[in-house]
C-alpha atoms as a PDB file:
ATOM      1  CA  UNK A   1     -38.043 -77.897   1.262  1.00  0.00           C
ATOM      2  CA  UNK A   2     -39.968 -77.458   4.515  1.00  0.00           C
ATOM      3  CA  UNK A   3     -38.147 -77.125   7.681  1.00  0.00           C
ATOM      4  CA  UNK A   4     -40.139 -78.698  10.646  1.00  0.00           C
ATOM      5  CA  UNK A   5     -39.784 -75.652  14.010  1.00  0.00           C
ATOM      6  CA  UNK A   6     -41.467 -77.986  16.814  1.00  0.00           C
ATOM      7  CA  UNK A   7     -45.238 -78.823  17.726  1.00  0.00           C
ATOM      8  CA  UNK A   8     -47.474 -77.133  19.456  1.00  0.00           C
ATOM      9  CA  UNK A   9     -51.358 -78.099  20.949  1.00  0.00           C
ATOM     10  CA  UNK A  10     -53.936 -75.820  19.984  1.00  0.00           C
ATOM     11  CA  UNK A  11     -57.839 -75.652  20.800  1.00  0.00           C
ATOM     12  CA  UNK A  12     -59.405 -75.515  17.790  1.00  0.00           C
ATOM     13  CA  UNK A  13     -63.331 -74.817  17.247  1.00  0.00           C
ATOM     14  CA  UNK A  14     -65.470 -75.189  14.345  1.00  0.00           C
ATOM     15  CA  UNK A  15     -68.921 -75.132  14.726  1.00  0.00           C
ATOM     16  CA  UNK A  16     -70.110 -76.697  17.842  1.00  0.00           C
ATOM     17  CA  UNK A  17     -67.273 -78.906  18.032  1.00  0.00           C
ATOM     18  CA  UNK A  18     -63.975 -78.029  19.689  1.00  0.00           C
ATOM     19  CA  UNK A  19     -61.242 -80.472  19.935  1.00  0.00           C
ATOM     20  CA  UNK A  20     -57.281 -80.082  20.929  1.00  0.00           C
ATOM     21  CA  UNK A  21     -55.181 -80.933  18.270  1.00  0.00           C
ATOM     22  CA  UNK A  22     -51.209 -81.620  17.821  1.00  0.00           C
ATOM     23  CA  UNK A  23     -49.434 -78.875  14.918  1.00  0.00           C
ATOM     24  CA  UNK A  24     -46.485 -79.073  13.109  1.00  0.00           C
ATOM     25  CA  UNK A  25     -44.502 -75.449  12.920  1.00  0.00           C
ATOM     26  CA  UNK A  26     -43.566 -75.648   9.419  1.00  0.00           C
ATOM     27  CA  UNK A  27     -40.756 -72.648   8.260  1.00  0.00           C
ATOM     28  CA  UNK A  28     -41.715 -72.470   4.510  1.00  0.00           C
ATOM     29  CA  UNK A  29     -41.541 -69.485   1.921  1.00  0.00           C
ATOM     30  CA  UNK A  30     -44.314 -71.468  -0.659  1.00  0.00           C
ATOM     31  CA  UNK A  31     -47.078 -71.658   1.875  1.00  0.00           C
ATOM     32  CA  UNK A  32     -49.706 -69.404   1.591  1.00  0.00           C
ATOM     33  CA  UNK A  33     -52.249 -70.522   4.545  1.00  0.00           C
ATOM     34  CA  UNK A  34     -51.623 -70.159   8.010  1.00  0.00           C
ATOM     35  CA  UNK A  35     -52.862 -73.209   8.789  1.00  0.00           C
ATOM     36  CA  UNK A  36     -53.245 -76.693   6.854  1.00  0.00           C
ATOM     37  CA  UNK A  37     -55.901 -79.202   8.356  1.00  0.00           C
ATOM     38  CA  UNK A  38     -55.225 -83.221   8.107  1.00  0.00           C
ATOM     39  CA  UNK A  39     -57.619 -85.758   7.552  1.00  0.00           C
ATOM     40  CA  UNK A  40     -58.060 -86.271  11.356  1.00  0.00           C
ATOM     41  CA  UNK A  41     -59.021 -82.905  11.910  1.00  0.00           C
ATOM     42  CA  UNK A  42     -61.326 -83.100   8.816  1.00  0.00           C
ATOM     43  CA  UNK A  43     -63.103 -86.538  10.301  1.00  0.00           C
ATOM     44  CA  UNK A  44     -63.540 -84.430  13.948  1.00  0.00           C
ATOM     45  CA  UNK A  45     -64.802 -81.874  12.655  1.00  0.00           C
ATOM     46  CA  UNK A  46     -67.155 -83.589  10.351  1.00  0.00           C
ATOM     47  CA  UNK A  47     -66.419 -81.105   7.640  1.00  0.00           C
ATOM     48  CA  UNK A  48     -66.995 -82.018   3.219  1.00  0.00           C
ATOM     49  CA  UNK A  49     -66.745 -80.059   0.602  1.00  0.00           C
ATOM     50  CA  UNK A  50     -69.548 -79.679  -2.621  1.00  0.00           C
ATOM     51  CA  UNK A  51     -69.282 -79.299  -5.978  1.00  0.00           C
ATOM     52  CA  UNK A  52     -68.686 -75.303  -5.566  1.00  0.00           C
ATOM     53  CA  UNK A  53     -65.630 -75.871  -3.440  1.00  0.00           C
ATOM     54  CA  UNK A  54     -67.144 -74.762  -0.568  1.00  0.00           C
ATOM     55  CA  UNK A  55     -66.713 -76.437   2.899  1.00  0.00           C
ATOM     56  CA  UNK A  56     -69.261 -76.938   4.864  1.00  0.00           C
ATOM     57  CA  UNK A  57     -70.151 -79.227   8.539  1.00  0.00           C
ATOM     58  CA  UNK A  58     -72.578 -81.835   8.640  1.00  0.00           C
ATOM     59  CA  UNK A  59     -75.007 -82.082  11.586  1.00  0.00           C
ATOM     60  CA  UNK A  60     -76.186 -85.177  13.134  1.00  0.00           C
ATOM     61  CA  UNK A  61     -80.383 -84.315  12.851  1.00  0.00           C
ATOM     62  CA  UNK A  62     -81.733 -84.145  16.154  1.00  0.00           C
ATOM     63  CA  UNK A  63     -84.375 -87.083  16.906  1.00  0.00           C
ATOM     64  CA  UNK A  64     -87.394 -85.991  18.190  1.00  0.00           C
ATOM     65  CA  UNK A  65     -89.198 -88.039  21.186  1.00  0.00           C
ATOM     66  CA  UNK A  66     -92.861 -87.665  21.765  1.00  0.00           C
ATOM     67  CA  UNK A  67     -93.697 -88.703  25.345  1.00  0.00           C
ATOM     68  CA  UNK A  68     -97.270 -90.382  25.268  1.00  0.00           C
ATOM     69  CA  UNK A  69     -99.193 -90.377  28.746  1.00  0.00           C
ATOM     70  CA  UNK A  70    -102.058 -93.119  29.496  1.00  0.00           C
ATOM     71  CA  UNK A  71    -104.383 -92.737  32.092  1.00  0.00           C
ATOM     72  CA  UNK A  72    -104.508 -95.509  34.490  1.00  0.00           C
ATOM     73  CA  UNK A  73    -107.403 -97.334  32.895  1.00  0.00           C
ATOM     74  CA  UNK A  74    -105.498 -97.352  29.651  1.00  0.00           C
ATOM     75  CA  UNK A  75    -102.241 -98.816  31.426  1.00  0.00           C
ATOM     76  CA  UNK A  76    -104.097-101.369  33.110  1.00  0.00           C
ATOM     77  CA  UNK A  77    -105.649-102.393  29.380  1.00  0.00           C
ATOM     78  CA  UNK A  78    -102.266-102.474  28.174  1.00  0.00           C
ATOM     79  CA  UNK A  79    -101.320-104.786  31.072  1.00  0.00           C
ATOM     80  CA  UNK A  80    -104.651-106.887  30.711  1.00  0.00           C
ATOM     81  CA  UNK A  81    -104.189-107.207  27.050  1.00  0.00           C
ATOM     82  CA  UNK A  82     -99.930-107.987  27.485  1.00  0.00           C
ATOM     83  CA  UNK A  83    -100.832-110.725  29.886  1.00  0.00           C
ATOM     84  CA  UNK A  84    -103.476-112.387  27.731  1.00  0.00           C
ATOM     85  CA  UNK A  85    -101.206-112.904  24.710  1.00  0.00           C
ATOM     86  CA  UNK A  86     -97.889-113.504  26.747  1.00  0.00           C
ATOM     87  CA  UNK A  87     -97.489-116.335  25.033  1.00  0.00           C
ATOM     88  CA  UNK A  88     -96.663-114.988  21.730  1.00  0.00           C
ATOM     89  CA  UNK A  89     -93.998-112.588  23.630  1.00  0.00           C
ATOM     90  CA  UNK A  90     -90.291-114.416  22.791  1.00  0.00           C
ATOM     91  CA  UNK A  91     -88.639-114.494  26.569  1.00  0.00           C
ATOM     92  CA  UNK A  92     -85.036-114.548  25.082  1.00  0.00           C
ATOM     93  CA  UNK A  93     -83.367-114.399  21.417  1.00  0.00           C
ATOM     94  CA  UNK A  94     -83.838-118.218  21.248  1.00  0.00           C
ATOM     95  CA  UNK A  95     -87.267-118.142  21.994  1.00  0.00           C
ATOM     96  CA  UNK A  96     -88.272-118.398  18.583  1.00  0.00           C
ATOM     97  CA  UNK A  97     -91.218-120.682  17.359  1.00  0.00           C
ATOM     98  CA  UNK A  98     -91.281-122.240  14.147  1.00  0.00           C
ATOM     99  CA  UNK A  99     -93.866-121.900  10.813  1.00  0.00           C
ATOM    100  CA  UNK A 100     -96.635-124.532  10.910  1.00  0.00           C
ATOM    101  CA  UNK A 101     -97.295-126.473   7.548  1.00  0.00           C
ATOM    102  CA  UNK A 102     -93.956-125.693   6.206  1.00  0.00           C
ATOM    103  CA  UNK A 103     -90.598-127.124   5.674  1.00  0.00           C
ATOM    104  CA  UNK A 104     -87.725-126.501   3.650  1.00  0.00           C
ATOM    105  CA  UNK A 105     -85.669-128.761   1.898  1.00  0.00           C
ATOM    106  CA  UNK A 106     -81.837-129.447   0.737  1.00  0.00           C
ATOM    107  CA  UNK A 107     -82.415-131.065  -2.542  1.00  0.00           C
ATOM    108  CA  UNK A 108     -78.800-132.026  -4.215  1.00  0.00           C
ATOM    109  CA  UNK A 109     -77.776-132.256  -7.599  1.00  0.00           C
ATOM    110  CA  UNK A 110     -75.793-135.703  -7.001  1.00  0.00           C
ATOM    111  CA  UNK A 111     -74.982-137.661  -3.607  1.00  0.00           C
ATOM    112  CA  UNK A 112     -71.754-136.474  -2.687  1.00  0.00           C
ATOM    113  CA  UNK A 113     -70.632-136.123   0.383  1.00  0.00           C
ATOM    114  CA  UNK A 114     -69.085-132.763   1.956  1.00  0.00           C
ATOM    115  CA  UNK A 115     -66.803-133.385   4.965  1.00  0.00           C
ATOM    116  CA  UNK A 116     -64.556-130.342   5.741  1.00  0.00           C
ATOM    117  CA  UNK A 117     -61.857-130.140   8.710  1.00  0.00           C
ATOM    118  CA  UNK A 118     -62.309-127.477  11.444  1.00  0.00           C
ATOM    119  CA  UNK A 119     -61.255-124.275  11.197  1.00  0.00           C
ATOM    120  CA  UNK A 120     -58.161-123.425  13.203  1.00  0.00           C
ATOM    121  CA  UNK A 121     -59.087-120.605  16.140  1.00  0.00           C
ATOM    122  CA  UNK A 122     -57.729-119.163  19.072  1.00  0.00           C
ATOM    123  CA  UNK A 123     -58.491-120.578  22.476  1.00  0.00           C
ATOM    124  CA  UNK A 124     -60.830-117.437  23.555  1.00  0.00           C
ATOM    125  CA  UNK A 125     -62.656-118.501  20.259  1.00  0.00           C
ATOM    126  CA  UNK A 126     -62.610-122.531  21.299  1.00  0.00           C
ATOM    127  CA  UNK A 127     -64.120-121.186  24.411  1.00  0.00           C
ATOM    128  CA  UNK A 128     -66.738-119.045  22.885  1.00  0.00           C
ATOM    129  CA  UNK A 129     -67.798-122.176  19.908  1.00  0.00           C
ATOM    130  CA  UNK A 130     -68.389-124.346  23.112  1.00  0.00           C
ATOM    131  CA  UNK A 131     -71.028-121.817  24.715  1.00  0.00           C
ATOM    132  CA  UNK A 132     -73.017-120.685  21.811  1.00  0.00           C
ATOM    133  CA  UNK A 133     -73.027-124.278  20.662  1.00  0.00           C
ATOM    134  CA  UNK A 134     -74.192-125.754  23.999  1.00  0.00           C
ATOM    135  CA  UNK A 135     -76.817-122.718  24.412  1.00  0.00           C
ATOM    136  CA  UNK A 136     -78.029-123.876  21.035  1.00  0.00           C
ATOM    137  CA  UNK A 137     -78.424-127.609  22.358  1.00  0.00           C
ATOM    138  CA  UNK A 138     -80.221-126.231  25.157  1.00  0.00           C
ATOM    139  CA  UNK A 139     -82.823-124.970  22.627  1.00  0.00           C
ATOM    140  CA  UNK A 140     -83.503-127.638  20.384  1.00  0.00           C
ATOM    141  CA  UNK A 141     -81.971-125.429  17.684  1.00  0.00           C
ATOM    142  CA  UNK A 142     -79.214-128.253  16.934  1.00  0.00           C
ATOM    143  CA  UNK A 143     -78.774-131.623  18.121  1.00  0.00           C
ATOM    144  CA  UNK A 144     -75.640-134.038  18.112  1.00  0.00           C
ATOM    145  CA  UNK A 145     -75.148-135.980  14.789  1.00  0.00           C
ATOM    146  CA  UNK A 146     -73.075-139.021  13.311  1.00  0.00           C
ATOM    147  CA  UNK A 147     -73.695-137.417   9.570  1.00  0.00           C
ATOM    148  CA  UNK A 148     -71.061-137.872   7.270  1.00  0.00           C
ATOM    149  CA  UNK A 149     -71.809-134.069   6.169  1.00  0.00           C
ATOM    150  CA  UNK A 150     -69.997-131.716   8.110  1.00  0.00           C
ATOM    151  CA  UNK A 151     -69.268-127.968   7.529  1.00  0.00           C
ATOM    152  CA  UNK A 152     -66.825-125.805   9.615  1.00  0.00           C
ATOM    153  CA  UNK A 153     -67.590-122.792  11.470  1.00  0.00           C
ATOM    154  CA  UNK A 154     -66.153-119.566  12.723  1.00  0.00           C
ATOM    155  CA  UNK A 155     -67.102-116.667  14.545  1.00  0.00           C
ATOM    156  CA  UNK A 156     -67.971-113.320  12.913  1.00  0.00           C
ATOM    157  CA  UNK A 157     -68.192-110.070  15.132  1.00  0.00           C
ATOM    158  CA  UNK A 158     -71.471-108.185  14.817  1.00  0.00           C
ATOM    159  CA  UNK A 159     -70.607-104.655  15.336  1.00  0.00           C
ATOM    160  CA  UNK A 160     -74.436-103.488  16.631  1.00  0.00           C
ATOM    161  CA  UNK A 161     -74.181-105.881  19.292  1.00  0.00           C
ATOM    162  CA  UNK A 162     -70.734-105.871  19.932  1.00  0.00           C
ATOM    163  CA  UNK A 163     -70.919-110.096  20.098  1.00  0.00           C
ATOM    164  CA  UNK A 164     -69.537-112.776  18.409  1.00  0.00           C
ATOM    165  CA  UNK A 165     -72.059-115.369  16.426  1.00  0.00           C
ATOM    166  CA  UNK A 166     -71.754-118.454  15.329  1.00  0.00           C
ATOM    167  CA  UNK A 167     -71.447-118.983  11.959  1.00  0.00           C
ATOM    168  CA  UNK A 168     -71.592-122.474   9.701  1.00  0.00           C
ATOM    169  CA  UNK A 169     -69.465-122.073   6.001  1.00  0.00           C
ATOM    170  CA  UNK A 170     -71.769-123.833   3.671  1.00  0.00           C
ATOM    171  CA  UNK A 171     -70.681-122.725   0.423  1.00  0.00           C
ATOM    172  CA  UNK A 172     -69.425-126.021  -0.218  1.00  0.00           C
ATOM    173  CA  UNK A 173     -72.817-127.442   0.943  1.00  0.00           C
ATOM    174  CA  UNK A 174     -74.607-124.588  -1.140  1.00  0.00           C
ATOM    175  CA  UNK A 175     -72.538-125.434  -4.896  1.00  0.00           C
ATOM    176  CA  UNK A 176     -74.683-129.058  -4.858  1.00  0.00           C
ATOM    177  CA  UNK A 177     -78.148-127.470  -4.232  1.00  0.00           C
ATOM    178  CA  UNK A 178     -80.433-127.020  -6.396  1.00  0.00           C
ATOM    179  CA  UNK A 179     -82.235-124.030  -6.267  1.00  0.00           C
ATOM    180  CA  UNK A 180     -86.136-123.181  -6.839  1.00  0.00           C
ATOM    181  CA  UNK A 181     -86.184-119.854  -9.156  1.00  0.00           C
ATOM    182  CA  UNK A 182     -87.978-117.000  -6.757  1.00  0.00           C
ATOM    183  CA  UNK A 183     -88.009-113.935  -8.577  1.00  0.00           C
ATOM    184  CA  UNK A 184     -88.679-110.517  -7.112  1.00  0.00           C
ATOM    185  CA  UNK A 185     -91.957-108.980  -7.252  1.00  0.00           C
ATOM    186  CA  UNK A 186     -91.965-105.549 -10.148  1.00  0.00           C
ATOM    187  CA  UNK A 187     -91.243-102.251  -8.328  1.00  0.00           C
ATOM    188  CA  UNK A 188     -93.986-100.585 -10.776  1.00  0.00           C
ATOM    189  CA  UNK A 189     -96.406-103.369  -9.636  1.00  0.00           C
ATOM    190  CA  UNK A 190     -96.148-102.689  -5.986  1.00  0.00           C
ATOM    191  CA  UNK A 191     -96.194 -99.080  -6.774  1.00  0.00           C
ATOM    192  CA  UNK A 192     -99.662 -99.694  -8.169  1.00  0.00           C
ATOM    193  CA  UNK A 193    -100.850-101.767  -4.981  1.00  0.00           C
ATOM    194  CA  UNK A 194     -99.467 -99.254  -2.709  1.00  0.00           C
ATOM    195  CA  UNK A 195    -100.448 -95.877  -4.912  1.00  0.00           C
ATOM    196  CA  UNK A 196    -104.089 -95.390  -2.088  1.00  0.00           C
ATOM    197  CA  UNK A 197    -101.904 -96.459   1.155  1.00  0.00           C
ATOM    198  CA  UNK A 198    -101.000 -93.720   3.886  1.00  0.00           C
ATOM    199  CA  UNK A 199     -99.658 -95.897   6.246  1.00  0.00           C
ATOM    200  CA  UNK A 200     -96.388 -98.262   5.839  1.00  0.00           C
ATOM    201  CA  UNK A 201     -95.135-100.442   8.530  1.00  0.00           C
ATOM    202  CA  UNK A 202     -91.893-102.588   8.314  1.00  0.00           C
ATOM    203  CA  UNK A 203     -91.388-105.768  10.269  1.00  0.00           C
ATOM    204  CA  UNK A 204     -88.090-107.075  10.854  1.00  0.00           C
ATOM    205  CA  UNK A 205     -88.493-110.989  12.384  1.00  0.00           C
ATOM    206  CA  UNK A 206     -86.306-111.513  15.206  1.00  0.00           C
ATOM    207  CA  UNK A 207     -83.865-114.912  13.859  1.00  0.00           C
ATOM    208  CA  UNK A 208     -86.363-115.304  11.169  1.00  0.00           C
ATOM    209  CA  UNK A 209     -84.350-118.343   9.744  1.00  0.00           C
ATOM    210  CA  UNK A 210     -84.756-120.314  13.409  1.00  0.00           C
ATOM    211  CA  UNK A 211     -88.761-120.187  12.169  1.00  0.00           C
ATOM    212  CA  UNK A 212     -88.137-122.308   9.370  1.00  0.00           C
ATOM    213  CA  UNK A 213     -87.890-126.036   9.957  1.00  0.00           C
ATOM    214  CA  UNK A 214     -85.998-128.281   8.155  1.00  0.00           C
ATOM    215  CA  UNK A 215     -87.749-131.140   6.716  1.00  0.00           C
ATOM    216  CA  UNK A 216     -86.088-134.067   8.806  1.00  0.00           C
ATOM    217  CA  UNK A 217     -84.505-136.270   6.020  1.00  0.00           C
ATOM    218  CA  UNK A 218     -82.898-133.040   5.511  1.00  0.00           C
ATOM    219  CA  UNK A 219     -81.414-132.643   8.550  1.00  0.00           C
ATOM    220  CA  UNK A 220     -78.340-134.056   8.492  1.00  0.00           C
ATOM    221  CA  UNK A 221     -77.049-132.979   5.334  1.00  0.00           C
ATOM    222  CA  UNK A 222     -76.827-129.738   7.408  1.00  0.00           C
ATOM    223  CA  UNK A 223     -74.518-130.785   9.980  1.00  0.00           C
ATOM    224  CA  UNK A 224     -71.271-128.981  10.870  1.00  0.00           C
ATOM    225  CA  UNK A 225     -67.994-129.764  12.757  1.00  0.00           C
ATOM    226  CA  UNK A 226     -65.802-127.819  15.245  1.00  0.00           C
ATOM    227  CA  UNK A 227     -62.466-127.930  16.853  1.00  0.00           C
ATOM    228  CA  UNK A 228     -63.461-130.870  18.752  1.00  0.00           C
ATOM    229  CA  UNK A 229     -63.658-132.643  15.126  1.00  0.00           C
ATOM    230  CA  UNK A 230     -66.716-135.285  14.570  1.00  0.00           C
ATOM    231  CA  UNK A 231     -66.562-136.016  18.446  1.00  0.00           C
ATOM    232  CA  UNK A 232     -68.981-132.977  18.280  1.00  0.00           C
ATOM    233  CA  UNK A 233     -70.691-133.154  14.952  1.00  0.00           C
ATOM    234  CA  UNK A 234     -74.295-131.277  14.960  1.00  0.00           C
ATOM    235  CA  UNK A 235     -76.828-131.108  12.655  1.00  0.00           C
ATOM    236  CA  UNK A 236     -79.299-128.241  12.602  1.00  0.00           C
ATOM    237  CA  UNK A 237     -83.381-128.564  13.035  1.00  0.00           C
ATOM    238  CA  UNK A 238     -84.198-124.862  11.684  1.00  0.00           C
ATOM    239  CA  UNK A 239     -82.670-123.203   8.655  1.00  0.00           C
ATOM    240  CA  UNK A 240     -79.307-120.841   9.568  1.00  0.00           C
ATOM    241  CA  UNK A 241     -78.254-117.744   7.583  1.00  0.00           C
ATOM    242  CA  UNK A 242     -75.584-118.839   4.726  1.00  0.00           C
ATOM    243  CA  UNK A 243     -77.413-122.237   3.893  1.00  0.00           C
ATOM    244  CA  UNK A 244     -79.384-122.273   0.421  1.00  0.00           C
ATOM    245  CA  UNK A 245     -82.494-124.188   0.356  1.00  0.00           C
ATOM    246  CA  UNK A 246     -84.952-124.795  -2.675  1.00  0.00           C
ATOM    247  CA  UNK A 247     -87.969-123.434  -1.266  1.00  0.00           C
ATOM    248  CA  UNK A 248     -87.403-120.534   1.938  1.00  0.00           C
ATOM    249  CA  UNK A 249     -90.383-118.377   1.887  1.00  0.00           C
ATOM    250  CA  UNK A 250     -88.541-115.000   1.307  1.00  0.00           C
ATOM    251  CA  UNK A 251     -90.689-114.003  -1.732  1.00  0.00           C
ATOM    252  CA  UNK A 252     -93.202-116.066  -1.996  1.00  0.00           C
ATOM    253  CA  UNK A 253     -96.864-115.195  -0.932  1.00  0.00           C
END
């Protein structure tokens, strides 16, 4: 059995990292290393080991920046042509407009009402409900409602943003839908399409479910309930993440 001598700090460098870590003096007769590394030293250092045994240290890939420099007539364009189109510029996250010609709908597969109670929270979380809720109100996003629907909510941390958002538990709400089939388009097919392309861009819309309106008899089938019970009941004018409809455009077209 081990006997344990004391601790002791050392500096230890691998690579281009160098950390201090804490050591256990171990008095042992079956160990053959001089020194054993934990997991916390293996995390630090960033170090794996392949199929050959081998250790190695991965490298965070440097990003490369390529500084562009206009002239002063092409800034001024930029300006000119930024200042034309502001209007399609969002001036906050809830400056979202909305798809024209389309709705979608909540079509059920029997009328049956789904009232749930609140979920219990903290009071930092009562606190935080109350703001996102009445920024929401502020933007037409939700309005107050006397459904007899209503969903709880909770808050969910997004780690990117280091925030809390709002979200509505519809799964109850979801289980009477009925859905519209929307299959995914064939890999080989788009491979086909895209076989002559040099050039791929990738959009990612900005609270892309805010642009979809609900069609209004719709509306309050989507309404949800917090702490403050059906006192503050709200029903929802755009389509949120976690609600199913029959028709969102995520496929088609």
């Amino acid at each position: 059995m081990a006997q344990s001598m004391g601790t002791v700090t050392l500096e230890i460098e691998i690579g281009n990292i160098k950390e201090n870590f804490l050591f256990f003096i171990i008095k042992s007769d079956n160990f053959k290393e001089d020194l054993l590394l934990g997991l916390d030293c293996i995390q630090k250092f960033k170090l794996c080991q392949d199929e050959n045994l081998k250790i190695t240290q991965k490298y965070k890939k440097e990003e490369k920046v390529f500084k562009v420099n206009m002239t002063t007539k092409s800034e001024t364009d930029k300006q000119r042509i930024l200042h034309k189109y502001k209007e399609i510029f969002a001036k906050s996250k809830f400056d979202v407009s909305v798809i024209n010609g389309y709705e979608a709908t909540i079509p059920l597969k029997e009328r049956k009402y789904i009232s749930r109670k609140p979920y219990k929270c903290s009071v930092e979380d009562k606190i935080e409900i109350e703001k996102q809720i009445k920024e929401l109100l502020a933007n037409n996003l939700t309005t107050e409602s006397y459904s007899p629907y209503g969903a709880p909510v909770t808050l969910v941390l997004k780690r990117d943003e280091k925030k809390s958002r709002l979200c509505i538990d519809y799964r109850e709400l979801n289980k009477q839908i009925i859905p519209e089939s929307q299959p995914f388009p064939r890999i080989e097919d788009l491979t086909i399409r895209a076989r002559n392309c040099n050039y791929f861009t990738k959009l990612d819309v900005n609270s892309a479910f805010w642009s979809i309106p609900v069609r209004e008899k719709d509306r309050f089938k989507t309404a949800f309930v917090t702490h403050h019970g059906h006192s503050l009941a709200m029903e929802l004018s755009t389509v949120w993440f976690k609600v199913v409809t029959s028709n969102i455009p995520t496929n088609n077209g």
